[in-house]
Each structure stands twice: as structure tokens, then as C-alpha cells.
Protein backbone atom coordinates (compact mmCIF):
# COMPACT_ATOMS: atom_id res chain seq x y z
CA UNK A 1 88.51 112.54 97.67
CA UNK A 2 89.95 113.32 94.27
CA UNK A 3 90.02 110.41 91.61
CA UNK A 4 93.41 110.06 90.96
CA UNK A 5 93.05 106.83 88.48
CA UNK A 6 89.94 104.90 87.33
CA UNK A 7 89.59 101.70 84.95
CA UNK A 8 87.03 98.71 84.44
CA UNK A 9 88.80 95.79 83.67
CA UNK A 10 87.10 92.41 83.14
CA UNK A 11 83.78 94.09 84.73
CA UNK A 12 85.49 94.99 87.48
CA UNK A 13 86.06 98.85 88.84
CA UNK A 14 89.31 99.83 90.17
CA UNK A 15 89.69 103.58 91.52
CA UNK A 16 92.71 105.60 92.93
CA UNK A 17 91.44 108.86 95.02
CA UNK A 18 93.52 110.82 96.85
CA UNK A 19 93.03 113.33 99.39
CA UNK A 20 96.21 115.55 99.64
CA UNK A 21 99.40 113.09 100.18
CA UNK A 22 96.79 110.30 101.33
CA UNK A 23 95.79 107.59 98.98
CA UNK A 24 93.22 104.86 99.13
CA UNK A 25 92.40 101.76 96.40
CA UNK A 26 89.25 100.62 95.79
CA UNK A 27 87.70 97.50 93.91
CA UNK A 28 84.46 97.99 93.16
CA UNK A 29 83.73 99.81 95.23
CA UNK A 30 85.44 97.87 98.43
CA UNK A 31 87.91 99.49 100.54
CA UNK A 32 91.34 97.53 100.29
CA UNK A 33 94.14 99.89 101.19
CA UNK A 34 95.54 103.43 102.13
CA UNK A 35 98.72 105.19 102.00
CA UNK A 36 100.16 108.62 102.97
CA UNK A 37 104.24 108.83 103.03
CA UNK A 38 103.89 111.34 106.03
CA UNK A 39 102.15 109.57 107.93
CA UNK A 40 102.64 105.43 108.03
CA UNK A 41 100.00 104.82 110.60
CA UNK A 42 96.44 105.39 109.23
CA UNK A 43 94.27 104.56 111.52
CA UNK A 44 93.01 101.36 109.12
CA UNK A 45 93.22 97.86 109.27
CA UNK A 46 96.74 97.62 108.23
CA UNK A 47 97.99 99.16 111.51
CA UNK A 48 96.79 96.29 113.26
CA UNK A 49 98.31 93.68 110.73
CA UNK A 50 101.54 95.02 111.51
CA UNK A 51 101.34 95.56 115.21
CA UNK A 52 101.74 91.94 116.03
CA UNK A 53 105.19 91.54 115.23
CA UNK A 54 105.89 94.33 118.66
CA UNK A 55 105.07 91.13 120.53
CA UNK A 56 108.53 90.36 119.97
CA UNK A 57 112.52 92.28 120.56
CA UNK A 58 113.95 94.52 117.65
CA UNK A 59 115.09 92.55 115.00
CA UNK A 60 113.36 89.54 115.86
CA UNK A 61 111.44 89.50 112.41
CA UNK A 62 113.25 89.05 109.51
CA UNK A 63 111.79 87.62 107.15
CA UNK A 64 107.79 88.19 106.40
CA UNK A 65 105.20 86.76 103.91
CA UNK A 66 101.91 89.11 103.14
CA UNK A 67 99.27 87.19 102.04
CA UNK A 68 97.06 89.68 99.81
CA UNK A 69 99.10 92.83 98.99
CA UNK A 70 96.44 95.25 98.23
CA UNK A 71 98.39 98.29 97.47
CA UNK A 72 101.02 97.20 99.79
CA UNK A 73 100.47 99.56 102.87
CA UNK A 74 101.51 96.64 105.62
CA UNK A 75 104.87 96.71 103.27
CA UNK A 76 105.75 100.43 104.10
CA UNK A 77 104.66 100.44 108.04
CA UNK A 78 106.45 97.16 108.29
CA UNK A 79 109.88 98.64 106.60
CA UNK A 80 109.20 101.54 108.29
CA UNK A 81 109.16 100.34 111.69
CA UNK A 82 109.89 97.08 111.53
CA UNK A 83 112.96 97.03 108.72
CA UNK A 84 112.98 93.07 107.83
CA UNK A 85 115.37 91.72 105.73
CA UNK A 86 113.19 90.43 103.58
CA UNK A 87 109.44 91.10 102.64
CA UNK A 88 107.49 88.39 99.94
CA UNK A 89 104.30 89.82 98.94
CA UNK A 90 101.84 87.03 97.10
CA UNK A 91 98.73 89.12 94.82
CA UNK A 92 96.56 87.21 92.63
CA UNK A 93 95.21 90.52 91.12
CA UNK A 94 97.47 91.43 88.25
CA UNK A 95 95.88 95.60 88.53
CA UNK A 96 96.35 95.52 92.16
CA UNK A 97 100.46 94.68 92.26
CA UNK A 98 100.45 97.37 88.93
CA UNK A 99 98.92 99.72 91.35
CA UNK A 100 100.83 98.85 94.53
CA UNK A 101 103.86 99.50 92.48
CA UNK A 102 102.80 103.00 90.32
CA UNK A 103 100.57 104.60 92.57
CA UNK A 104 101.58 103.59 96.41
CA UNK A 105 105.30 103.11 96.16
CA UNK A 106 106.19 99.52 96.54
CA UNK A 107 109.66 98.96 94.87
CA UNK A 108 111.85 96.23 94.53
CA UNK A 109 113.70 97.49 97.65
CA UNK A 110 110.91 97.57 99.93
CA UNK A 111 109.24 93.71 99.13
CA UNK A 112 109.37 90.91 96.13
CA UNK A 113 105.83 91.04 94.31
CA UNK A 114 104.49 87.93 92.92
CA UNK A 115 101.27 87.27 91.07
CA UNK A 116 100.05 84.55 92.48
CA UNK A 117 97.10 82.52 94.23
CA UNK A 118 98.31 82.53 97.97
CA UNK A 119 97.04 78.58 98.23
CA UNK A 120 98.94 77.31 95.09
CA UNK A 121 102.61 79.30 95.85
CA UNK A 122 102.10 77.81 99.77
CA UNK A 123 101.23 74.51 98.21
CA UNK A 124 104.65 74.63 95.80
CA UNK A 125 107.10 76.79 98.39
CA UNK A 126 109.92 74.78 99.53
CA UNK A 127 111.96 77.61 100.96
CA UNK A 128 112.91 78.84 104.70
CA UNK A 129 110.07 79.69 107.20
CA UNK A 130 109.56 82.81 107.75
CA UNK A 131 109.19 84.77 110.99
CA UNK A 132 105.55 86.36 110.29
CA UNK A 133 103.02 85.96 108.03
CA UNK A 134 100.41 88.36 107.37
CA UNK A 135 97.00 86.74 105.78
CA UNK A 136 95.19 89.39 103.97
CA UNK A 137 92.81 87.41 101.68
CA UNK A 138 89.90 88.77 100.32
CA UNK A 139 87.67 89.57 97.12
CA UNK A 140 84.27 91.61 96.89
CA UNK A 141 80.91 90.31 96.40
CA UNK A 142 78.29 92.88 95.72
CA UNK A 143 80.07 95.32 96.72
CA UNK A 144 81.40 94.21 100.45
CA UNK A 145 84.53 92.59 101.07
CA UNK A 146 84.49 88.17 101.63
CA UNK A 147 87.07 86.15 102.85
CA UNK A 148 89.19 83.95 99.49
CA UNK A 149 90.05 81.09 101.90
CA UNK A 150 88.21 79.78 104.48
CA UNK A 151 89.93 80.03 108.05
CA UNK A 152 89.41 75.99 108.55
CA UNK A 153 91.63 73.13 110.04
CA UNK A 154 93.86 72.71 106.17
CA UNK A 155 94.54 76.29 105.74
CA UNK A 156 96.16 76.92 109.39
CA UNK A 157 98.06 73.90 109.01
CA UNK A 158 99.45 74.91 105.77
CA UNK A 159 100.23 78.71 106.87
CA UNK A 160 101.94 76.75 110.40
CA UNK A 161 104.22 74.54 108.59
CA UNK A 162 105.75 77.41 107.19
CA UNK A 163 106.08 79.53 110.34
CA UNK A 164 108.85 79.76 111.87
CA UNK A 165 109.14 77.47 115.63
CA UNK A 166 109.32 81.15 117.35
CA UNK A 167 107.28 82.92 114.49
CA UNK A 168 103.46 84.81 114.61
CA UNK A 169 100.41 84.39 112.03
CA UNK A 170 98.24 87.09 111.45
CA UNK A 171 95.23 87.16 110.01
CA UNK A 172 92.62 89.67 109.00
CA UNK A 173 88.80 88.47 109.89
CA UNK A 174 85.31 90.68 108.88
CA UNK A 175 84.00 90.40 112.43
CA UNK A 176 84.84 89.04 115.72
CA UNK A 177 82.38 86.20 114.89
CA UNK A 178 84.54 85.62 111.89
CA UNK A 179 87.97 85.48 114.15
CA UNK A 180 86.29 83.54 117.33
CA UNK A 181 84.74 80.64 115.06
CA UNK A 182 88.21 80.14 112.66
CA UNK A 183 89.42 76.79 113.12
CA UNK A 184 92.63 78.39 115.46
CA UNK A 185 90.05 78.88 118.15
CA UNK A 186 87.24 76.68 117.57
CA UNK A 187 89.64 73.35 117.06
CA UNK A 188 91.40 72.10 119.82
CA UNK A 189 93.81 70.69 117.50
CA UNK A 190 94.63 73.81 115.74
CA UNK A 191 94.31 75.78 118.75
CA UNK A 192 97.15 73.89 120.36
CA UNK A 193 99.76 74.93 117.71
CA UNK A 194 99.81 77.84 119.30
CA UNK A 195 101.30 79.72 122.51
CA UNK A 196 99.31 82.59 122.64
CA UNK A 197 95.88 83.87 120.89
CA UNK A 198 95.06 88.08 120.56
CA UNK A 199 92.31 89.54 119.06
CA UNK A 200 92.85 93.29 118.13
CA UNK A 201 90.03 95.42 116.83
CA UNK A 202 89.81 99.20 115.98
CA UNK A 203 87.39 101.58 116.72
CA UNK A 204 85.83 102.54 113.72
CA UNK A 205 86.20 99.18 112.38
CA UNK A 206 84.51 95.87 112.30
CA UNK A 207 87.42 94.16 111.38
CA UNK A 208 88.83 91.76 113.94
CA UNK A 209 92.85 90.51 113.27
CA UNK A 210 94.33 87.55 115.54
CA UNK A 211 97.34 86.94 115.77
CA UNK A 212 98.44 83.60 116.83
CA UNK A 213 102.01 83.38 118.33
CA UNK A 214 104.26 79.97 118.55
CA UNK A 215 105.68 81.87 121.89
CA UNK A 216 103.67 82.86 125.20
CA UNK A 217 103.42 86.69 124.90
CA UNK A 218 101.35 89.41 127.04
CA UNK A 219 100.29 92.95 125.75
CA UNK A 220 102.15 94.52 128.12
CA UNK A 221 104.98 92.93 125.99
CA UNK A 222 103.65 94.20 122.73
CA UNK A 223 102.80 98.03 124.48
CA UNK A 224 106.40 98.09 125.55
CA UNK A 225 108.09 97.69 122.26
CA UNK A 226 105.21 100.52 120.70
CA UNK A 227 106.40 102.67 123.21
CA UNK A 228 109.85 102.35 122.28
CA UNK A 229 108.84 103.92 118.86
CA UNK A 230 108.17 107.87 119.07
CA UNK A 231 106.32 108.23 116.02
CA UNK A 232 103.47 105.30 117.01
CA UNK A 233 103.72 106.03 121.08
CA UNK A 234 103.06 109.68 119.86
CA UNK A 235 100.53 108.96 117.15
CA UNK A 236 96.55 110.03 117.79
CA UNK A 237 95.53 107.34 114.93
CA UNK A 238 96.70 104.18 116.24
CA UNK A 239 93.87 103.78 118.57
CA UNK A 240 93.68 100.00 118.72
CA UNK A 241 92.11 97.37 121.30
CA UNK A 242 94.17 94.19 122.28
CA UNK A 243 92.61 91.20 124.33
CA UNK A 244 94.14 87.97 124.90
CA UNK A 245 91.74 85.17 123.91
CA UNK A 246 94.50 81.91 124.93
């Protein structure tokens, strides 16, 4: 891939490449995001952030918080085929919003961008629940990606108290050790907030995303509404696994 834009700001190495309309942000050296306006679905993580909110009718989602914008490629697949009213995107990295917005396409129309750390706007946000919310938190160490916020018993109750009663909480995970030991599955407390439990994984991934639904839902439920959808029922890339772990 073609380098498209590279800086090093505060010892840290941010890179744009591109490889015809597709392009793909790095941070030193770590993977975070990928866009290509011809084609939504990727293939990457991101499909399977968005997927989640097919567990539920057209229209159903309305209003959606991403945790950890990246460049902001959950934004366009969930305006693409989503089309909430409104989408709040919280970024503590100052180059990765400039970036989101300048090199992958995220306007004002498509999502509110706020520099922010995710813990301290939850902690101060007084406003309406929202419908989904799509945790995306992580930095780099050495050169692989690690998880901001620990997936314990204070963070889900913080991201729960402001879902939605009907509403789903995704959340991206390194591994499927990662996802089965959060405190959503391993606490009976935290586990019980909860309807229904999926894990979806990709194949040439390690990534494992759960999504954790205040409803009972089946993936025959979520299949249905992708099917609905020519572009994804059509699409070769979105080659995802679902399993039902509650």
C-alpha cells in the first residue's frame, strides 16, 4: 500500500496508506481502521461492530455512541445501512478525529466528534440513553494493540446505565479469552443485566466482539434482517461467525 500521509507526533507514528479507493490508519504501527467508499463492508473488525444492531427491526436504532472512533469506519457502515438519527463518536486521540475527518470522510452529517476520554464523558453525561453502544477502546504497546479499560464489574455497569431498557452493547475483545473472562460473562451479577450474550469472530481475525442485548434475540433473527440488505446478503467479505454464549 501507498503512504498516503505520515507524521510522528509526541513519539508516536501515525500513517495513512492507501491501496486504490481503500484506506487503512495505523498507529505505530497497529492496525486501527479501514475505509473504501465502494465498498462499506471490509472484511475487518468493524463489520462485526456494526452487525449487532441486525438483531433488531429497521429503525429500531436511533441513536448510537462509538466508543473509540479510529478513523470512523463503524460511522459510515452504520449510516450506510443502518441510517440512525444520531451518531456520538468519543476519541481521546486529537490526530485520530483530524484524520477520521480529512482522510476517511467523517463529517458533521454523518456523527458528532468529541475529544474525549470515553470514562470521564460517561462519568459527566446526563443525556438520553442511547439504543447501541459500540466500545472500541484501545491503545498500542510495543507495537500490538491493548485494551484502555478493563472489561470488569464498574465499566459494564457504567456503559448499562446508559443503554437503553431495549438497547445492545458491543464490545471489541483481542481474543475469545479476552471476551469469555469480561466481567459480562464471568459475573453472575453483570451477566444478568442482560437477555442475550453473542460472540462473533472473523476468519482471519483474532478479534472476538460480544454483543450483549437487554432483549432475548437468536441469529436467525440477526441473519434475517442481513438478508434483507442486498449489498451485505450479496457481499463475499462479510464472512463472519455468530454463536450464542447466554
Amino acid at each position: 500500500m501507498a503512504i498516503l500521509w505520515q507524521k510522528t507526533i509526541k513519539n508516536t507514528r501515525y500513517e495513512v496508506r492507501t491501496a486504490g479507493q481503500t484506506r487503512r490508519l495505523y498507529t505505530d504501527g497497529v492496525f486501527h481502521s479501514q475505509f473504501n467508499p465502494e465498498h462499506a463492508v471490509t472484511g475487518g473488525v468493524w463489520d462485526v461492530l456494526m452487525l449487532p444492531a441486525f438483531f433488531y427491526p429497521a429503525e429500531s436504532i436511533q441513536r448510537v455512541l462509538v466508543l473509540g472512533v479510529g478513523g470512523g469506519a463503524v460511522i459510515h457502515q452504520l449510516q450506510r445501512y443502518i441510517k440512525p438519527a444520531e451518531i456520538i463518536g468519543i476519541e481521546l486521540n486529537p490526530v485520530h478525529l483530524m484524520l477520521a475527518k480529512q482522510h476517511f470522510g467523517i463529517t458533521n452529517q454523518l456523527a458528532k466528534l468529541i475529544q474525549a476520554d470515553a470514562v470521564t464523558w460517561l462519568n459527566n453525561y446526563s443525556g438520553p440513553p442511547f439504543d447501541m453502544i459500540i466500545e472500541d477502546l484501545f491503545g498500542e504497546k510495543n507495537g500490538e494493540p491493548e485494551r484502555a479499560v478493563k472489561a470488569n464489574k464498574a465499566w459494564f455497569e457504567k456503559l448499562n446505565s446508559h443503554l437503553s431498557p431495549e438497547g445492545v452493547l458491543v464490545m471489541n475483545f483481542i481474543s475469545n479469552h479476552d471476551l469469555k473472562n469480561c466481567a459480562a460473562i464471568s459475573y453472575k451479577k453483570i451477566s444478568s443485566l442482560f437477555k442475550s450474550t453473542f460472540q462473533f469472530t472473523l476468519t482471519h481475525y483474532d478479534n472476538a466482539v460480544g454483543a450483549f442485548l437487554k432483549t432475548p434475540a437468536t441469529s436467525q433473527m440477526l441473519r434475517k434482517q442481513i438478508n434483507e440488505i442486498d449489498e451485505l446478503k450479496k457481499s463475499k467479505k462479510l464472512d463472519f461467525h455468530v454463536r450464542k454464549l447466554k
